[in-house]
C-alpha atoms as a PDB file:
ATOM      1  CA  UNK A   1     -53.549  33.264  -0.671  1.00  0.00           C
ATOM      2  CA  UNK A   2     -53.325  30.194   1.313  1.00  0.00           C
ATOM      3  CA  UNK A   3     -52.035  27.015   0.423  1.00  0.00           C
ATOM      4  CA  UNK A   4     -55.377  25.319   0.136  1.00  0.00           C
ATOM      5  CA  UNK A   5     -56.361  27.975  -1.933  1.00  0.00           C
ATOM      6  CA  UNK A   6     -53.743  27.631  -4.319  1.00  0.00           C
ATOM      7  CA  UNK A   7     -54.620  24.180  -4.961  1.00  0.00           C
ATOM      8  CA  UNK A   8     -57.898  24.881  -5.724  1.00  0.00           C
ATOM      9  CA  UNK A   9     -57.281  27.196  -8.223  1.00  0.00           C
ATOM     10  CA  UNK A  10     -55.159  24.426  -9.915  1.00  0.00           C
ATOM     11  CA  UNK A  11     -58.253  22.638  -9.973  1.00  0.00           C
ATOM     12  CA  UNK A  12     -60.434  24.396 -11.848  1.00  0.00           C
ATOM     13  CA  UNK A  13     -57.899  24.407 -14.848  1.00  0.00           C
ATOM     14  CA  UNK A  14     -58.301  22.054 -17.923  1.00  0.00           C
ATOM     15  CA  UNK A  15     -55.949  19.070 -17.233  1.00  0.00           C
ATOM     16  CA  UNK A  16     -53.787  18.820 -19.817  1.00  0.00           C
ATOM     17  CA  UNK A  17     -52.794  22.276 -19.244  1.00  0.00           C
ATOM     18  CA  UNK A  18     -52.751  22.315 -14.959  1.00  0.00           C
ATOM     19  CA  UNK A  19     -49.499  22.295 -13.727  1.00  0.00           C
ATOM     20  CA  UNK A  20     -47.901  19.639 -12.316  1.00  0.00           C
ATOM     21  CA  UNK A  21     -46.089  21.129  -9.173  1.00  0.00           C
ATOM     22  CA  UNK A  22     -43.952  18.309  -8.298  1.00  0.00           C
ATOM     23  CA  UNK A  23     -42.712  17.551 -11.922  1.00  0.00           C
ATOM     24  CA  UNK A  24     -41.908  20.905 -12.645  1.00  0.00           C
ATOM     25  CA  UNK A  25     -38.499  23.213 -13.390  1.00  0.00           C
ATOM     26  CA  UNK A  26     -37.955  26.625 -12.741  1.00  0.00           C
ATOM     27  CA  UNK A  27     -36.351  28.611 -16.253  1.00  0.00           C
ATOM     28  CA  UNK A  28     -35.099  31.905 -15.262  1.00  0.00           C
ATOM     29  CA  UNK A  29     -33.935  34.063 -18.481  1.00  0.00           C
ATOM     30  CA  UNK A  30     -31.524  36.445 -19.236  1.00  0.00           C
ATOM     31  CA  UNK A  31     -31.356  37.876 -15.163  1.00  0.00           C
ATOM     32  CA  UNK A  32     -28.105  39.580 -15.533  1.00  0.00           C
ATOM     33  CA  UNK A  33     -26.717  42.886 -14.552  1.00  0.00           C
ATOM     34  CA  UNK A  34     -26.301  44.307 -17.885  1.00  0.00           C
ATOM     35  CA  UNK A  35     -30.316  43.671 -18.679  1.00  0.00           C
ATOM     36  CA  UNK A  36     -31.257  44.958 -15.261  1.00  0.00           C
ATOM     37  CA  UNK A  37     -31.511  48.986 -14.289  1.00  0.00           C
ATOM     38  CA  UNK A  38     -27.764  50.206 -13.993  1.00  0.00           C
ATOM     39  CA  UNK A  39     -26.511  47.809 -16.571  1.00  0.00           C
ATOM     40  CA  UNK A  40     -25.439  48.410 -19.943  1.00  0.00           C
ATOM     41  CA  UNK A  41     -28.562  47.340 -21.947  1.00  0.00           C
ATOM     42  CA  UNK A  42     -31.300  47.968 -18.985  1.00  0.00           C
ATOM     43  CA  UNK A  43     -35.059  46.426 -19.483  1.00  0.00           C
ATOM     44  CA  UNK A  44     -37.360  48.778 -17.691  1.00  0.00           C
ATOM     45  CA  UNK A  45     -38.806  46.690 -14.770  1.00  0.00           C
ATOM     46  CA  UNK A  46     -36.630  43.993 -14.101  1.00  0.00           C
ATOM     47  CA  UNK A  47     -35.166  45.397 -10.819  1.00  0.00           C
ATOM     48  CA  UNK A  48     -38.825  45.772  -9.588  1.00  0.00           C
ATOM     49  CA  UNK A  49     -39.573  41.893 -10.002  1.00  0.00           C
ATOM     50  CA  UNK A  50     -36.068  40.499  -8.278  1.00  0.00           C
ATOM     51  CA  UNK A  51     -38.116  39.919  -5.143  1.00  0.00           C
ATOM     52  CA  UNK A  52     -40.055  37.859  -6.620  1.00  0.00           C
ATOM     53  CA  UNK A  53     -37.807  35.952  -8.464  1.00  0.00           C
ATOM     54  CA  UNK A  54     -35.805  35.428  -5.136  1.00  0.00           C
ATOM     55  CA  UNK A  55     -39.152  33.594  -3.575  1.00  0.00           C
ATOM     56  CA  UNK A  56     -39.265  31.402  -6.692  1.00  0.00           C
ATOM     57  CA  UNK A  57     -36.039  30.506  -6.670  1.00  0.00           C
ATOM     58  CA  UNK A  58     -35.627  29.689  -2.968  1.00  0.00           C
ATOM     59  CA  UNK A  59     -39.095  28.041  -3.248  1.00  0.00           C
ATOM     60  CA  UNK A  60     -37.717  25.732  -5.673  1.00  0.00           C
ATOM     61  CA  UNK A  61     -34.541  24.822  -3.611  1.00  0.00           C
ATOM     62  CA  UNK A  62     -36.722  24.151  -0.467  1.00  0.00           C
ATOM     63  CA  UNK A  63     -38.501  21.847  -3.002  1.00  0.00           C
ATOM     64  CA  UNK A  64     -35.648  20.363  -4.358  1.00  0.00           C
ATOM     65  CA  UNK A  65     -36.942  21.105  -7.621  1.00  0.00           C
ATOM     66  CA  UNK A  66     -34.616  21.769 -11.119  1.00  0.00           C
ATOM     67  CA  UNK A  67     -34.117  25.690 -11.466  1.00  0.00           C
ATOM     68  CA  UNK A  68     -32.061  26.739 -14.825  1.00  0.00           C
ATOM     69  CA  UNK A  69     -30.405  30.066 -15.453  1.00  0.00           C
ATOM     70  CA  UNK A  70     -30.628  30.824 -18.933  1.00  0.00           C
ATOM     71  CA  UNK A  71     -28.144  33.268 -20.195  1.00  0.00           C
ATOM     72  CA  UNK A  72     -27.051  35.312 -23.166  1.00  0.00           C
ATOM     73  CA  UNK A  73     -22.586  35.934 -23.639  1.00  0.00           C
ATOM     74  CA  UNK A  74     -22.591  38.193 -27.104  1.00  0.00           C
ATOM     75  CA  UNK A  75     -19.439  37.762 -28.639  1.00  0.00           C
ATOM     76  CA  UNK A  76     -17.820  37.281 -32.291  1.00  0.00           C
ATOM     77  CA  UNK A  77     -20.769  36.530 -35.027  1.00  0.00           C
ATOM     78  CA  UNK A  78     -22.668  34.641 -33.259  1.00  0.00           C
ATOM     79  CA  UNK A  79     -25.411  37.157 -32.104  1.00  0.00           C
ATOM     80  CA  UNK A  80     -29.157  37.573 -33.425  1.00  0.00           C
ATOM     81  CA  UNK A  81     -29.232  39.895 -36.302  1.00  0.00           C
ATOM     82  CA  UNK A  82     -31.251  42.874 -33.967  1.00  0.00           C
ATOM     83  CA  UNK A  83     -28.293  43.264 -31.968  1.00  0.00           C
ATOM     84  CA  UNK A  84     -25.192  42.085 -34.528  1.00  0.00           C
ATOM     85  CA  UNK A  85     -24.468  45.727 -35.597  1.00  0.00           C
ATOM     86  CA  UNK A  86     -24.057  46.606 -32.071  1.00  0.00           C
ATOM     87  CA  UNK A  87     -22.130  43.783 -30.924  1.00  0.00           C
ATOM     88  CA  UNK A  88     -19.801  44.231 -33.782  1.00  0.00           C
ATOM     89  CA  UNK A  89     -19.217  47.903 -33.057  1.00  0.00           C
ATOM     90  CA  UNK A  90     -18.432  46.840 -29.444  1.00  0.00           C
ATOM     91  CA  UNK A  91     -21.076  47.425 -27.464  1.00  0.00           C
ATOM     92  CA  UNK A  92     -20.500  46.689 -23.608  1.00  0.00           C
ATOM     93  CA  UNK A  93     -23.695  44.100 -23.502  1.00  0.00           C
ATOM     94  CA  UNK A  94     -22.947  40.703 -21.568  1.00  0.00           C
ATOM     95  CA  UNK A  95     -19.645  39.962 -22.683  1.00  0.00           C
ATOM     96  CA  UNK A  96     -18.488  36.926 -21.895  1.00  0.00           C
ATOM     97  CA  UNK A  97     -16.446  37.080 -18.505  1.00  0.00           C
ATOM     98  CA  UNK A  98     -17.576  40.914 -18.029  1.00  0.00           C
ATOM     99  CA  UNK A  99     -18.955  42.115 -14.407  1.00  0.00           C
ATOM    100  CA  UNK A 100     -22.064  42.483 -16.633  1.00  0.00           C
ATOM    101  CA  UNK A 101     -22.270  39.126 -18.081  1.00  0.00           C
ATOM    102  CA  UNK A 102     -22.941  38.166 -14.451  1.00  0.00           C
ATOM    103  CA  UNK A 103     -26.295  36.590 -13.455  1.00  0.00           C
ATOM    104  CA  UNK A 104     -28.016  39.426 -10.598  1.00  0.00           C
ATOM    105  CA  UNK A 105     -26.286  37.887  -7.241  1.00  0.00           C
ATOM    106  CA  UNK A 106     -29.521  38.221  -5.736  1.00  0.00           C
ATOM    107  CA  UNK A 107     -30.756  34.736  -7.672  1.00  0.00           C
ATOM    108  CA  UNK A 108     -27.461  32.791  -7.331  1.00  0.00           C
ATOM    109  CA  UNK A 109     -27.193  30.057  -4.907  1.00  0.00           C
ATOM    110  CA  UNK A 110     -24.831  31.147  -1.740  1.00  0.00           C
ATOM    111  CA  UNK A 111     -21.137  29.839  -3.196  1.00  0.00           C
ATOM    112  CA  UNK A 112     -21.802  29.705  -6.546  1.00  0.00           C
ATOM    113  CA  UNK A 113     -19.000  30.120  -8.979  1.00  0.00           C
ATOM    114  CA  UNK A 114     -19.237  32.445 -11.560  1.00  0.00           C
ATOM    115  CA  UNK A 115     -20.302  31.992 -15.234  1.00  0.00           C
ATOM    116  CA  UNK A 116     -17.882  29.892 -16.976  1.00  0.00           C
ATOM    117  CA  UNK A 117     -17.912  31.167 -20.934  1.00  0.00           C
ATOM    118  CA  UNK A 118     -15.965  28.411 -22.265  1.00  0.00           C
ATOM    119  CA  UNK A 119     -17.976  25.618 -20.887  1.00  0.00           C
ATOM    120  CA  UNK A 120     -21.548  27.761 -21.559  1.00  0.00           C
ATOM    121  CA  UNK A 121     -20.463  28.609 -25.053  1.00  0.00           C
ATOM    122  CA  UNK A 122     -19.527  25.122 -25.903  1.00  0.00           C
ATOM    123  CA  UNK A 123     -23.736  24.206 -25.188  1.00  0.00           C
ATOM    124  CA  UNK A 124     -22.828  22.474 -21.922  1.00  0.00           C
ATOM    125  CA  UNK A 125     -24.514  23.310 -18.481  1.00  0.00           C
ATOM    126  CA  UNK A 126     -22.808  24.730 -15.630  1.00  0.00           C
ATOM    127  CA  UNK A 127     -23.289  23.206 -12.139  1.00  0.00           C
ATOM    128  CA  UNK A 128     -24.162  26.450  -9.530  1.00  0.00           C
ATOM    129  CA  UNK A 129     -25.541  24.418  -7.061  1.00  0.00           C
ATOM    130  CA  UNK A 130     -28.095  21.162  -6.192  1.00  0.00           C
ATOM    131  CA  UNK A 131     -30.086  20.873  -9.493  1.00  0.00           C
ATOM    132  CA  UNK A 132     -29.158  24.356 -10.580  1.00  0.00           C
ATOM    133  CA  UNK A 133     -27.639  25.336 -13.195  1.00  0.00           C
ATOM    134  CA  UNK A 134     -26.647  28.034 -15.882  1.00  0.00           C
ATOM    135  CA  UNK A 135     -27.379  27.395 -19.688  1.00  0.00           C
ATOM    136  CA  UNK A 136     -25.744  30.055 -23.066  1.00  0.00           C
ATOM    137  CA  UNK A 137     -28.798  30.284 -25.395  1.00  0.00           C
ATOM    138  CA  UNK A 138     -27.655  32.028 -28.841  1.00  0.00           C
ATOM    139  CA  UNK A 139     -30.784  33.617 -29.708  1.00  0.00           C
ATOM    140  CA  UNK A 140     -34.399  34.536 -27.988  1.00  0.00           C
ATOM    141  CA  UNK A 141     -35.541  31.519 -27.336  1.00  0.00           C
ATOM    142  CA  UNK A 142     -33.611  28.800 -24.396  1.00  0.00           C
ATOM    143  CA  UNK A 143     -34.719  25.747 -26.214  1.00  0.00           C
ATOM    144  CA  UNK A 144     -32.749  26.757 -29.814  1.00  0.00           C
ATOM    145  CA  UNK A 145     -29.319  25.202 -29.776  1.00  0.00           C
ATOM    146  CA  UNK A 146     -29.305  24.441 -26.385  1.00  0.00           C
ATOM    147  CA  UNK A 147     -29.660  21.114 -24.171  1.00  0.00           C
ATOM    148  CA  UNK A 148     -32.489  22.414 -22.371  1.00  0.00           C
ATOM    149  CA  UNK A 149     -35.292  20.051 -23.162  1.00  0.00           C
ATOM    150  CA  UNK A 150     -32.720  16.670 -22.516  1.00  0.00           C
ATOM    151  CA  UNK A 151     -31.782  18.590 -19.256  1.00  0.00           C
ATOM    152  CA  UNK A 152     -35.299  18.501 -18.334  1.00  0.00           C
ATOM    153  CA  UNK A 153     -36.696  15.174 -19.641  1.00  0.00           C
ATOM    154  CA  UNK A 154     -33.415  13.128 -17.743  1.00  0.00           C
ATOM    155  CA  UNK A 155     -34.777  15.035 -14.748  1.00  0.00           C
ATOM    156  CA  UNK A 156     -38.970  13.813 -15.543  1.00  0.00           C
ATOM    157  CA  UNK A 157     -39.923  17.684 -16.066  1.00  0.00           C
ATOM    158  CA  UNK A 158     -43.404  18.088 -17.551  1.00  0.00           C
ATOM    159  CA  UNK A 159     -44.118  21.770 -16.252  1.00  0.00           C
ATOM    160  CA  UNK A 160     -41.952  24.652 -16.889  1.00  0.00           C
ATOM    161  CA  UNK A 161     -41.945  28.031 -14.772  1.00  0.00           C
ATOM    162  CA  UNK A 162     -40.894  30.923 -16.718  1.00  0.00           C
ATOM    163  CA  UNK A 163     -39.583  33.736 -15.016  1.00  0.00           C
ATOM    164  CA  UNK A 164     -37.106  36.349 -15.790  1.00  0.00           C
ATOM    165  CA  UNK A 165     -36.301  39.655 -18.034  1.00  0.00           C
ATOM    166  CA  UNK A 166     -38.108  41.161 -20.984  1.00  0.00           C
ATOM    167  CA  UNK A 167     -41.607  39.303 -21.803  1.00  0.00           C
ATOM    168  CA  UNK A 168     -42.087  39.816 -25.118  1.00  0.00           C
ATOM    169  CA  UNK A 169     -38.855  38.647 -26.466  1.00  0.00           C
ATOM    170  CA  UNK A 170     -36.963  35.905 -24.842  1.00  0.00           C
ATOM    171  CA  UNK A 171     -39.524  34.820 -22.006  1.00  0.00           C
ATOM    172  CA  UNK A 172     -42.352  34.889 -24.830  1.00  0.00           C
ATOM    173  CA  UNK A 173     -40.315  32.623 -27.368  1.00  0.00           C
ATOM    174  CA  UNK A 174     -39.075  29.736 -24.586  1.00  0.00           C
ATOM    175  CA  UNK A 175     -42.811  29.696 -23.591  1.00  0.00           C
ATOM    176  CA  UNK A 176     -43.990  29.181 -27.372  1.00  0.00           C
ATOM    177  CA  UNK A 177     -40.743  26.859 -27.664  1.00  0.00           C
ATOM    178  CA  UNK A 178     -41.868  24.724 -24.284  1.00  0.00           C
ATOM    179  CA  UNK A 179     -45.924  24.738 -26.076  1.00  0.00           C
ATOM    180  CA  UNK A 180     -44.339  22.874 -29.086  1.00  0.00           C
ATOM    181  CA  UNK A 181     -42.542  20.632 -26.786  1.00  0.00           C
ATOM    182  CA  UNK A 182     -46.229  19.355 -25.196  1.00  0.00           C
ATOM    183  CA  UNK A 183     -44.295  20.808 -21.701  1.00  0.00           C
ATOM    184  CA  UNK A 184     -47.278  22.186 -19.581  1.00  0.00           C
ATOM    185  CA  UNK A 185     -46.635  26.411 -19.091  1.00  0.00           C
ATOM    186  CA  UNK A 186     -47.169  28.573 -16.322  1.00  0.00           C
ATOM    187  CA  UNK A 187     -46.114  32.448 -16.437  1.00  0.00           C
ATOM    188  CA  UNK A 188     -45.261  34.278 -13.018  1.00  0.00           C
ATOM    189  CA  UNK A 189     -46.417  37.955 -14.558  1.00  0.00           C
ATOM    190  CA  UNK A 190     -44.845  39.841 -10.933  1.00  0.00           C
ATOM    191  CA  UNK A 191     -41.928  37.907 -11.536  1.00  0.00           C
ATOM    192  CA  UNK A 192     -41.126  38.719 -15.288  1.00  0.00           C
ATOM    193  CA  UNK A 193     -40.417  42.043 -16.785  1.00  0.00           C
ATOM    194  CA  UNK A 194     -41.974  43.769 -19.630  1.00  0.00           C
ATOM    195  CA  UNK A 195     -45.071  42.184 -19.139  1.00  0.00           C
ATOM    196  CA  UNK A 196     -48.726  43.584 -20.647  1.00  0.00           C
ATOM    197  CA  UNK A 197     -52.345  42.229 -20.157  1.00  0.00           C
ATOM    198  CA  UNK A 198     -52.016  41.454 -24.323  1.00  0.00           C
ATOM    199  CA  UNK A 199     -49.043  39.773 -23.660  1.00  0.00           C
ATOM    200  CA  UNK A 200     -50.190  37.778 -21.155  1.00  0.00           C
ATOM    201  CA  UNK A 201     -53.502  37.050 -22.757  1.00  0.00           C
ATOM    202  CA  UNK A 202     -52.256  36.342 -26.177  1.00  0.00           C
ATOM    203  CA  UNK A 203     -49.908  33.624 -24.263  1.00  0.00           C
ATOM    204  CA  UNK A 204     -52.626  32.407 -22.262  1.00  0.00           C
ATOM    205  CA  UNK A 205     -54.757  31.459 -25.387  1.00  0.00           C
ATOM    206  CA  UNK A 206     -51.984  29.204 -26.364  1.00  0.00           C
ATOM    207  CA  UNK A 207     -52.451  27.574 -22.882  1.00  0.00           C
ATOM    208  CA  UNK A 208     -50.428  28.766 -20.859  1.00  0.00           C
ATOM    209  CA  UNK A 209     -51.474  28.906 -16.968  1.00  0.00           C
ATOM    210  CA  UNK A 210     -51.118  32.247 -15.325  1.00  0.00           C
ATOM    211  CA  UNK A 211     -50.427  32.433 -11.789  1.00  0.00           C
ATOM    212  CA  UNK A 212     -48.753  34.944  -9.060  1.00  0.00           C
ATOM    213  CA  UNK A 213     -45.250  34.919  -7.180  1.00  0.00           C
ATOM    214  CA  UNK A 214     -47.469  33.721  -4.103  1.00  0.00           C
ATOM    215  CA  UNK A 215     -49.350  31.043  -5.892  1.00  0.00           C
ATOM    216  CA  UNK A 216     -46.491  29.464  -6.946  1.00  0.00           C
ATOM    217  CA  UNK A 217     -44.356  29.337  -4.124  1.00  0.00           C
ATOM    218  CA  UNK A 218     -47.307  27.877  -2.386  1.00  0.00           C
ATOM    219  CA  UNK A 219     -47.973  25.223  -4.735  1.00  0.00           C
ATOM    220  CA  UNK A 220     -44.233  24.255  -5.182  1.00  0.00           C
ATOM    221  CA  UNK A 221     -43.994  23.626  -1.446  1.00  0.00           C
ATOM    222  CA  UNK A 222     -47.434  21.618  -1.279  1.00  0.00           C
ATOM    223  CA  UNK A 223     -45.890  19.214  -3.728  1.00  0.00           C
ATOM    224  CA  UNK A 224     -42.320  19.250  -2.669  1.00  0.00           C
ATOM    225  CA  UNK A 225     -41.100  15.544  -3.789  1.00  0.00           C
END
């Protein structure tokens, strides 16, 4: 798909939903090695859509576009209900500080220090590099109890890029979260785990824009600044 190809795609989508390439933030949920095949907790699929999520997130730092992290750290009560008995029995699942905890080093900027529990779990964001950073979200979806949306109106984001691990929980619920928000929606489906054709057409009929690894790249560096 070429560049001018891309764009007119974009075109021939209704304009209050078309993204807005230059305005827009990358949200990358729950990458971490626990979630990921050889982890703790794994989500079938995830490994298989890292490539993709390493264009994206390059893309975006070519661009010098926002990209956010968004993380789970399960400890003490604070831990949606489906996972609470398991948490409480001590379950090895992203513990805060853990090797697992970790966000997949593949998607990190180069340097980057490592998640910082007391600063994420006090609902502040941690610097990893340029206009990236790492956010704690306490439950499925990364605008609840988190400073997500200030993060990106301070920064003039009106298009969010979800990416990441396990569709139909976490992804699905920040993309009904940024809806309510009036943020414009795309979904990368080779660049998000656990996705189905239902999935993805149940989200799109709340208008969300659906659009490939390649599209996007393309489009982020056509309207780079």
């Amino acid at each position: 798909m070429t560049t001018t190809a891309a764009a007119t795609r974009d075109e021939g989508v209704d304009p209050f939903l078309a993204p807005h390439w230059g305005t827009s933030a990358l949200l990358v949920i729950d990458t971490q090695v626990d979630f990921a095949e050889g982890g703790s907790t794994p989500v079938a699929g995830t490994r298989a859509v890292v490539p993709g999520l390493v264009s994206l997130v390059e893309a975006y730092r070519r661009a010098g576009r926002p990209v956010v992290h968004v993380v789970r750290l399960y400890d003490g009560d604070d831990v949606d209900r489906v996972r609470r008995a398991a948490v409480a029995a001590g379950a090895p699942v992203v513990r805060p500080g853990s090797p697992g905890s970790a966000i997949l080093p593949e998607l990190v900027p180069a340097g980057a220090p490592p998640l910082d529990p007391p600063t994420l779990l006090a609902g502040r964001a941690q610097e990893l590099g340029p206009d990236e950073v790492a956010l704690w979200k306490p439950r499925w979806s990364a605008f609840y109890r988190t400073p997500l949306e200030e993060l990106l109106r301070e920064r003039g984001v009106d298009t969010v890029v979800v990416v990441g691990c396990n569709f139909p929980n976490c992804p699905r619920a920040t993309v009904t979260d940024a809806s309510e928000r009036d943020l414009r929606v795309v979904v990368v489906p080779d660049a998000v785990s656990g996705t189905t054709e239902e999935g993805l057409a149940q989200v799109a009929g709340l208008g969300v824009v659906l659009r490939p690894v390649r599209d996007v790249v393309a489009a982020v560096a056509r309207d780079a600044g």
